[in-house]
N, C-alpha and C. Protein backbone atom coordinates (compact mmCIF):
# COMPACT_ATOMS: atom_id res chain seq x y z
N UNK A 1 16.42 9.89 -33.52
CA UNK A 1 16.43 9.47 -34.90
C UNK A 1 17.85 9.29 -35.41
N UNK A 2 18.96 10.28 -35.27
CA UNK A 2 20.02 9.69 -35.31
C UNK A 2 20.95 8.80 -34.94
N UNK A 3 20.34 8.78 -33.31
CA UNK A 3 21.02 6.91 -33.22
C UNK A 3 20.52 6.19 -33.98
N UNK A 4 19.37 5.74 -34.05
CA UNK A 4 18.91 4.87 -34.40
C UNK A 4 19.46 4.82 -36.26
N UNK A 5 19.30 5.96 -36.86
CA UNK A 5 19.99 6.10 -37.93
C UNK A 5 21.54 5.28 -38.11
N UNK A 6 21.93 5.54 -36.86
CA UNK A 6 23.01 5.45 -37.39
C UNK A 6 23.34 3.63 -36.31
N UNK A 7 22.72 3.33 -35.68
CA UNK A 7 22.37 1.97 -35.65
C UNK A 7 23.26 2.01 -34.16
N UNK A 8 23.14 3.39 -33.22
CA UNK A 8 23.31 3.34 -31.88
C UNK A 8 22.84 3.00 -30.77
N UNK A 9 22.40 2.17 -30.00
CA UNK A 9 21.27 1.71 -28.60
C UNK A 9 21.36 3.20 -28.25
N UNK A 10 19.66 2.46 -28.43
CA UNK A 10 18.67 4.34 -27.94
C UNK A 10 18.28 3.85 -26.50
N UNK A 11 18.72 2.58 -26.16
CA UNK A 11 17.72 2.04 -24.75
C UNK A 11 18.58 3.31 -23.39
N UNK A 12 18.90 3.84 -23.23
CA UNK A 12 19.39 5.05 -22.42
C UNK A 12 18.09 5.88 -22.82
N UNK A 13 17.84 6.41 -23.51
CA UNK A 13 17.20 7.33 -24.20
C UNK A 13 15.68 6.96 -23.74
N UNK A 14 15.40 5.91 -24.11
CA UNK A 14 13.93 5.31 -23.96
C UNK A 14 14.19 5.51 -22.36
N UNK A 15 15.11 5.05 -21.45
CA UNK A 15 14.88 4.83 -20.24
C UNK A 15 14.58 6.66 -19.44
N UNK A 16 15.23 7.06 -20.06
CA UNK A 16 15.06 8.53 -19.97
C UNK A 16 14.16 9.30 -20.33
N UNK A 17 13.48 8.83 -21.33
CA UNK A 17 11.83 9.20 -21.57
C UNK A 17 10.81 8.27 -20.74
N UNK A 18 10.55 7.04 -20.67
CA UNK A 18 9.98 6.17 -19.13
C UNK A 18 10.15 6.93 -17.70
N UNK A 19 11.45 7.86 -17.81
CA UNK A 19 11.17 8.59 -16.66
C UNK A 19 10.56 10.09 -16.66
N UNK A 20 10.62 11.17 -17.91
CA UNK A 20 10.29 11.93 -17.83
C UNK A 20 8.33 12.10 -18.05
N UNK A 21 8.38 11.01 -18.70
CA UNK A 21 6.39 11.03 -19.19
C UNK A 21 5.82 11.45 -17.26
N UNK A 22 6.13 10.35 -16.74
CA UNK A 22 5.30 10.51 -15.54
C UNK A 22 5.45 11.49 -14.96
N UNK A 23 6.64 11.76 -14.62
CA UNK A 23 7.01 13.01 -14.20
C UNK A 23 5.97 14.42 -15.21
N UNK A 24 5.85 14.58 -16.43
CA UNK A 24 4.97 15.70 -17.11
C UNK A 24 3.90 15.08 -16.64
N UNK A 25 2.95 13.99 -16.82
CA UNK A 25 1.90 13.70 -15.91
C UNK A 25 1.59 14.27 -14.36
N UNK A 26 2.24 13.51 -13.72
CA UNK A 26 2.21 14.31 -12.53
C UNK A 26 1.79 15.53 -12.15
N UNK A 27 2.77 16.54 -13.35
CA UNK A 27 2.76 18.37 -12.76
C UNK A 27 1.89 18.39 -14.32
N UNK A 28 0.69 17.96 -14.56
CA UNK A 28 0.03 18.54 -15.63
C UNK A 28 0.45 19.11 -16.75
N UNK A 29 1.27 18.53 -17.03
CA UNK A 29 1.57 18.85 -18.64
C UNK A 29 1.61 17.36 -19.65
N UNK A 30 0.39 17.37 -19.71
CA UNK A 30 0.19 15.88 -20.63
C UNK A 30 0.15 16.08 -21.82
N UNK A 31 0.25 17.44 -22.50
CA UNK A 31 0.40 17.52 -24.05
C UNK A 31 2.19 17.97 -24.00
N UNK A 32 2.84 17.86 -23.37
CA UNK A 32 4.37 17.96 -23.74
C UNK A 32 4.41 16.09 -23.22
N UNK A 33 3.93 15.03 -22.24
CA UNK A 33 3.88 14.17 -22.89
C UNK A 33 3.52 13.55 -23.28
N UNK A 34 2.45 13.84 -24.40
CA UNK A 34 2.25 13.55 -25.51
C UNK A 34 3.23 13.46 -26.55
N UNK A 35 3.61 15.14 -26.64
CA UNK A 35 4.33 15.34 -27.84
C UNK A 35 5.64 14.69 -27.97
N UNK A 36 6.12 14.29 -26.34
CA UNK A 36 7.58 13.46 -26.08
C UNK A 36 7.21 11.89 -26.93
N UNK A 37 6.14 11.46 -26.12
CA UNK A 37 5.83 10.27 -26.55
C UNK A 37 5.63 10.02 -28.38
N UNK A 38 5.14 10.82 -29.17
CA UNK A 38 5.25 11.27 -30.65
C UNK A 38 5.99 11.01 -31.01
N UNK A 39 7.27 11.87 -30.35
CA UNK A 39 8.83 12.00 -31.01
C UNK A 39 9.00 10.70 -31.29
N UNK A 40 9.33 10.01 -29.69
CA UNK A 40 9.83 8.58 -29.81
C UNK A 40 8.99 7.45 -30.78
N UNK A 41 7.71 7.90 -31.05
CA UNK A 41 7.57 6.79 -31.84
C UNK A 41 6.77 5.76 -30.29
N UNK A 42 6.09 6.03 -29.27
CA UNK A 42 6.20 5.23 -28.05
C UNK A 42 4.38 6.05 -27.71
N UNK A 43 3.65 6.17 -28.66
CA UNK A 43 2.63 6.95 -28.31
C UNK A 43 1.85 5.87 -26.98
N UNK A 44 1.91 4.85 -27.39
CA UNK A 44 0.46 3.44 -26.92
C UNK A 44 1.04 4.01 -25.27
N UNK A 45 2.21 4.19 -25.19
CA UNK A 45 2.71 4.05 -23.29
C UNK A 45 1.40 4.85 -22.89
N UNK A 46 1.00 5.79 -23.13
CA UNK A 46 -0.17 7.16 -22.77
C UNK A 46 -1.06 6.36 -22.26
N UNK A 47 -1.18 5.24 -22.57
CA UNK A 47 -2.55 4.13 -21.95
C UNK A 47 -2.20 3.96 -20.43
N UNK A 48 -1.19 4.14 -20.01
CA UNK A 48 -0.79 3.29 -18.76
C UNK A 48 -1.20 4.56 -18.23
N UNK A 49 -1.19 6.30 -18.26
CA UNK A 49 -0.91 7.19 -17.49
C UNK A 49 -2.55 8.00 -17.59
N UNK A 50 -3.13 7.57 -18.35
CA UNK A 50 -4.25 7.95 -18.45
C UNK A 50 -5.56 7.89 -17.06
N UNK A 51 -5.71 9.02 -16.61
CA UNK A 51 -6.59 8.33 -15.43
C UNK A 51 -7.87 9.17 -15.89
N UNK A 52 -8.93 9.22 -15.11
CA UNK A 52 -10.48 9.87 -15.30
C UNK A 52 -10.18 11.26 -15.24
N UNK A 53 -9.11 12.00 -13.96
CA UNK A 53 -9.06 13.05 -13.97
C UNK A 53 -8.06 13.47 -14.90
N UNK A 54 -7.33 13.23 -16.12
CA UNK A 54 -6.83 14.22 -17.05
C UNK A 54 -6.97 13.10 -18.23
N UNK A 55 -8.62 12.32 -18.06
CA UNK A 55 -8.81 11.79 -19.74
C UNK A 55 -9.17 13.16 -20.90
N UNK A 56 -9.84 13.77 -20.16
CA UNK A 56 -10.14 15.04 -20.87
C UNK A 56 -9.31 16.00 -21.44
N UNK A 57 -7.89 16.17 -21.29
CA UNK A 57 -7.01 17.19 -21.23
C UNK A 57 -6.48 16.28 -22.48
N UNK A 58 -5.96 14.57 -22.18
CA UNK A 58 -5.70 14.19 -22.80
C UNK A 58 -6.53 13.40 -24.64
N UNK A 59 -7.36 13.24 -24.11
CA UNK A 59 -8.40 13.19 -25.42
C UNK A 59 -8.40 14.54 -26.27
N UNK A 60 -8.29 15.61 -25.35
CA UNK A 60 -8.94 16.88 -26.62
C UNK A 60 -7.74 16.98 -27.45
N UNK A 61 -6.02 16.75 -26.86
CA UNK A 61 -4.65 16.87 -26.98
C UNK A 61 -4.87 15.91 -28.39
N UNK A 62 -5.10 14.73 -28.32
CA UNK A 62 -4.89 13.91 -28.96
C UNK A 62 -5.62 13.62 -30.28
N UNK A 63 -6.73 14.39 -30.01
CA UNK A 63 -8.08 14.19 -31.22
C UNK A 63 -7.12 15.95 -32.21
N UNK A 64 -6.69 16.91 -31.44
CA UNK A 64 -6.43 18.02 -32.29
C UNK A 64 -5.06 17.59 -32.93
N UNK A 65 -3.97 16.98 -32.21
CA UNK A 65 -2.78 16.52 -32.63
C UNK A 65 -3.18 15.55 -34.08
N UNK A 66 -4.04 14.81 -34.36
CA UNK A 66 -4.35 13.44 -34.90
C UNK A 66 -4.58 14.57 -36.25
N UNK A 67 -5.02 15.58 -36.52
CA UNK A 67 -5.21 16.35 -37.52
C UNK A 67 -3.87 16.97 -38.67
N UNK A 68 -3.16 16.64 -37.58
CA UNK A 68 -1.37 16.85 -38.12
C UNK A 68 -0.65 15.64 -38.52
N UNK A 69 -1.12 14.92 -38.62
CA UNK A 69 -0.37 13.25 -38.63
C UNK A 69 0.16 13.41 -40.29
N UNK A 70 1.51 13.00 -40.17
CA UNK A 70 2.27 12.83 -41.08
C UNK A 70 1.79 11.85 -42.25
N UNK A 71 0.85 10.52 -41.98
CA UNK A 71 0.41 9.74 -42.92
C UNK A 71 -0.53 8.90 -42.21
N UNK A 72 -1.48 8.62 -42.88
CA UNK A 72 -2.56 7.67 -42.51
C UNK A 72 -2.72 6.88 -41.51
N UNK A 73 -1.28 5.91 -41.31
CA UNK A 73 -1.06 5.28 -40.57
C UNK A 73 -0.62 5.39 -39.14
N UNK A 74 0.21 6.80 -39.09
CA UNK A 74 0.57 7.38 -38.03
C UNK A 74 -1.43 7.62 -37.39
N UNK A 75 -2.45 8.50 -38.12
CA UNK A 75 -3.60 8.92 -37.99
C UNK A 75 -4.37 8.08 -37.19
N UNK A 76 -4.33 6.85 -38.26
CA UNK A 76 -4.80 5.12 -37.21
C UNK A 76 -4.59 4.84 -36.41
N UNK A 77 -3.18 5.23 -35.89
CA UNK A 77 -2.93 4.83 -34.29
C UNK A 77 -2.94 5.60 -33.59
N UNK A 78 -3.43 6.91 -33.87
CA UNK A 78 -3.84 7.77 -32.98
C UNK A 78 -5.39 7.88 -32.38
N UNK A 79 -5.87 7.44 -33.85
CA UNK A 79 -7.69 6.92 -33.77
C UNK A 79 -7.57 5.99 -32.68
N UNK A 80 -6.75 4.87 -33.10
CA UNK A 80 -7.11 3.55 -32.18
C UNK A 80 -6.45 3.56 -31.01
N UNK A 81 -5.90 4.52 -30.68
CA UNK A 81 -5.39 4.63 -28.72
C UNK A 81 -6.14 5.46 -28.32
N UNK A 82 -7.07 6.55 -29.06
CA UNK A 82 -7.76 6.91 -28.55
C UNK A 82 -9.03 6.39 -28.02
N UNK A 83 -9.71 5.55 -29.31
CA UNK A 83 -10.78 4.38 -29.22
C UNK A 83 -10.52 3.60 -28.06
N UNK A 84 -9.15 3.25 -27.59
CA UNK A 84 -9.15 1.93 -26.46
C UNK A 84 -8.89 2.64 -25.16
N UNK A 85 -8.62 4.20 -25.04
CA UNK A 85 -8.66 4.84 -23.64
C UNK A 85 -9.87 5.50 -23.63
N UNK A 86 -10.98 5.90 -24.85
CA UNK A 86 -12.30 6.45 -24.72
C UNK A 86 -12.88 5.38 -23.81
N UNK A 87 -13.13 3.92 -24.63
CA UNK A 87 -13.37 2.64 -24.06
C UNK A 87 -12.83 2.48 -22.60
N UNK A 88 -12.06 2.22 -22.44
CA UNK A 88 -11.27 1.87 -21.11
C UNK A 88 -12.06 2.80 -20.09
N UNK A 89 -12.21 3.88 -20.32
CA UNK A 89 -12.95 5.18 -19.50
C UNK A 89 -14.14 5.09 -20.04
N UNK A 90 -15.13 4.21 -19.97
CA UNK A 90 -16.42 4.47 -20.60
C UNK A 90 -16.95 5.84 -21.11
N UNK A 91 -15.86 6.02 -21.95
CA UNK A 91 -16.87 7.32 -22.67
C UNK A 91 -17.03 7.13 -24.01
N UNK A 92 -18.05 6.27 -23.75
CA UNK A 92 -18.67 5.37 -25.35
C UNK A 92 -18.92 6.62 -26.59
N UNK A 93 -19.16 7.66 -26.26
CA UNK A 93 -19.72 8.55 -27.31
C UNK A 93 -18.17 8.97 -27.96
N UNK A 94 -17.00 9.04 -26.94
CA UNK A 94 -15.95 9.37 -27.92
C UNK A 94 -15.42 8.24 -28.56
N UNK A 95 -15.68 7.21 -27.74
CA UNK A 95 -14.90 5.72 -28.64
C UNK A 95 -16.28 5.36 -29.74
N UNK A 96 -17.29 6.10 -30.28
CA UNK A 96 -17.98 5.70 -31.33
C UNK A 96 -17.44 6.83 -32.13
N UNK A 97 -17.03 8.01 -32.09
CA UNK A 97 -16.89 9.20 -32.58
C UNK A 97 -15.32 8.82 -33.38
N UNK A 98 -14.57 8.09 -32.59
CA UNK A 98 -13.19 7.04 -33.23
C UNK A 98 -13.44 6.29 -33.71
N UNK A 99 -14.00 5.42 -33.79
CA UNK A 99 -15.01 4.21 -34.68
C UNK A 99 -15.16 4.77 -35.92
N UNK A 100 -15.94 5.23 -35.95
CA UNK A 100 -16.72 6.13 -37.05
C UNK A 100 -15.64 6.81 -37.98
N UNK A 101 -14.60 7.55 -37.21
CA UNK A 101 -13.76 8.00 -38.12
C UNK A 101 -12.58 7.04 -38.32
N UNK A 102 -12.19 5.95 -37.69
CA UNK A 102 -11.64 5.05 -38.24
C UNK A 102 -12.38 4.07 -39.30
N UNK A 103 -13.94 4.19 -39.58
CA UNK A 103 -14.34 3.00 -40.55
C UNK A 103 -14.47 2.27 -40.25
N UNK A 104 -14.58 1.69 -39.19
CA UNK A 104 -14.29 0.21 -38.01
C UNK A 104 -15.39 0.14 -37.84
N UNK A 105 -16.74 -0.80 -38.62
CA UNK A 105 -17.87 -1.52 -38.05
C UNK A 105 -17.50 -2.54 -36.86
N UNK A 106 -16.35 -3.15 -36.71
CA UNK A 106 -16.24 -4.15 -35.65
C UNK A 106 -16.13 -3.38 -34.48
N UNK A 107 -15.57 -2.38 -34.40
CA UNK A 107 -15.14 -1.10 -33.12
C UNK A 107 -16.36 -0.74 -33.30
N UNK A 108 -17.29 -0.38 -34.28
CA UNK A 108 -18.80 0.40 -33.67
C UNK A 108 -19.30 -0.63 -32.97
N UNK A 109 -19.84 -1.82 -33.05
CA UNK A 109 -20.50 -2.54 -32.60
C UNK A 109 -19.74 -3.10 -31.31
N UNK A 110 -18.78 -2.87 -31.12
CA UNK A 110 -17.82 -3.01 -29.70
C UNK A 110 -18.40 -2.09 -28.67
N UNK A 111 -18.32 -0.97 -29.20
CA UNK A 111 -19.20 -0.03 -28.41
C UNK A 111 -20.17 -0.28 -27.82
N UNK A 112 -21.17 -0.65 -28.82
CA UNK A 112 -22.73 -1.28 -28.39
C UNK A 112 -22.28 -1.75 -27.19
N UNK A 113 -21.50 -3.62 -27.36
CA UNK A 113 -21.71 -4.06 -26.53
C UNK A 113 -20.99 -3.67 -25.19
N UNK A 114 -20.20 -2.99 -24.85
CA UNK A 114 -19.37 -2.64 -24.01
C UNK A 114 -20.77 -1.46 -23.19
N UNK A 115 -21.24 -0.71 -24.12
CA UNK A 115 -22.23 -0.20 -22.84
C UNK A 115 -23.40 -0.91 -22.52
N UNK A 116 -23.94 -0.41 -21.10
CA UNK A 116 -24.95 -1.43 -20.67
C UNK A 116 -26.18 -0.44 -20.75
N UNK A 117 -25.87 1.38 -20.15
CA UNK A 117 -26.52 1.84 -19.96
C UNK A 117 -27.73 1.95 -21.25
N UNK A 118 -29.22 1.92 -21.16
CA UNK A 118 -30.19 1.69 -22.38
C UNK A 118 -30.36 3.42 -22.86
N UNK A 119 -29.71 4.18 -21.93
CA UNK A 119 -29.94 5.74 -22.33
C UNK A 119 -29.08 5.95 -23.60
N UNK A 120 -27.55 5.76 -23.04
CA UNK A 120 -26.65 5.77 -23.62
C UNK A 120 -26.38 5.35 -25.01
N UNK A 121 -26.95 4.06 -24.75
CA UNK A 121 -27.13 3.02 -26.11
C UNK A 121 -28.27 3.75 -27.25
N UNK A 122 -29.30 4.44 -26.72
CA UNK A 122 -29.66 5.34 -27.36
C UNK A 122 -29.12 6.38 -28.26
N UNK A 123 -28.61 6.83 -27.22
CA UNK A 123 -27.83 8.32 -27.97
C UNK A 123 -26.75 7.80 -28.94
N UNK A 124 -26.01 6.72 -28.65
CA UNK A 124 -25.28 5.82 -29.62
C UNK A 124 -25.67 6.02 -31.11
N UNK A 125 -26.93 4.83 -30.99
CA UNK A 125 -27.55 4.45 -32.30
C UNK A 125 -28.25 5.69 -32.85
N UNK A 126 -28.56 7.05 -32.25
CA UNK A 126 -28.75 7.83 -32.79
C UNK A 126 -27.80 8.64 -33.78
N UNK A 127 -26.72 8.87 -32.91
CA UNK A 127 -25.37 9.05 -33.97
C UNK A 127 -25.14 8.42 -34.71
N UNK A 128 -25.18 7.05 -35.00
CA UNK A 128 -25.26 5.78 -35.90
C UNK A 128 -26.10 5.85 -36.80
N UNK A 129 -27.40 6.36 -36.56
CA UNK A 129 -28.57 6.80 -37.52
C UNK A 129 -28.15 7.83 -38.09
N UNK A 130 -27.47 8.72 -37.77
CA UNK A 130 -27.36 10.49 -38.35
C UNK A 130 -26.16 9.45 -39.54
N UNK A 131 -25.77 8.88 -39.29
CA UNK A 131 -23.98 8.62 -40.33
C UNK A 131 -24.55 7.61 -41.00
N UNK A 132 -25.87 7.07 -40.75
CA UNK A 132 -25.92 6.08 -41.74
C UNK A 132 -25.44 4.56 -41.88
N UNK A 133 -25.31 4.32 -40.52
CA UNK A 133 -24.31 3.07 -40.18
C UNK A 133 -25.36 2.14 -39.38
N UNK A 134 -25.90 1.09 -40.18
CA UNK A 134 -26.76 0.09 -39.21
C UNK A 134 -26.41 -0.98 -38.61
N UNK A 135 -26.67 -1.10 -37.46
CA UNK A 135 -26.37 -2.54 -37.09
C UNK A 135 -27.42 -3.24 -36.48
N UNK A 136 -27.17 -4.66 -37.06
CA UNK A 136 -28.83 -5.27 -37.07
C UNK A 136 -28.88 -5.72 -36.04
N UNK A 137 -28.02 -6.01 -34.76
CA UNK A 137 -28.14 -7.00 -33.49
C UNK A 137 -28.83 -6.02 -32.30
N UNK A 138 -29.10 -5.15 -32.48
CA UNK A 138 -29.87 -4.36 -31.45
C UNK A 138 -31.36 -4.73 -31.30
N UNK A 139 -31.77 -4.80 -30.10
CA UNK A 139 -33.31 -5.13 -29.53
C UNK A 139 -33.92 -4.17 -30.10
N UNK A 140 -34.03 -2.94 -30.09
CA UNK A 140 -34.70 -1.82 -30.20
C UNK A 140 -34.70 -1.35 -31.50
């Protein structure tokens, strides 16, 4: 913040965080980078490092962090990287659970179509029923 304050190239800095994220990935510590990635202002990179085996570590990190957000907007982009790595990892119930708390009818109904499974799509529109949120393009 103070380079940049003071109008110094942070690109050393960035290159030096590009190397340490993977590296905390690697040896399991994905909520220090997280919290690196925060600092910088560089949260979206978390998409690239995200795999099946530590979406979980990283979703729970990110849904409890999102409760501390400095302003709305910071909040939104924590909703919506979470929404597009829930998605990305088909785990439709947390990318409707981001939907929902982002307000995003276009992201609920993304959901829909992104799953195929008819179980799933169930349990969906059931949560959709509990909140009160209809959407008319469904067969069922």
């Amino acid at each position: 913040e103070s380079r940049s304050a003071l109008g110094q190239d942070c690109g050393e800095l960035m290159q030096l965080v590009n190397e340490i994220v993977p590296y905390f990935i690697d040896n399991n510590a994905e909520h220090d980078a997280i919290d690196l990635l925060l600092i910088v202002d560089q949260l979206e990179d978390i998409k690239k490092y995200v795999t099946k085996a530590n979406f979980s570590k990283v979703n729970q990190y990110l849904t409890a962090s999102s409760c501390y957000s400095a302003d709305q907007e910071e909040l939104e982009k924590i909703l919506n990287i979470l929404f597009d790595v829930s998605l990305a990892h088909h785990e439709f119930m947390n990318a409707l659970r981001m939907a929902l708390k982002l307000d995003d009818y276009a992201k609920m109904c993304g959901v829909f179509g992104a799953c195929q499974d008819p179980l799933v799509r169930k349990q969906l529109a059931f949560m959709l029923a509990r909140q009160r949120v209809f959407i008319p393009d469904l067969e069922e």
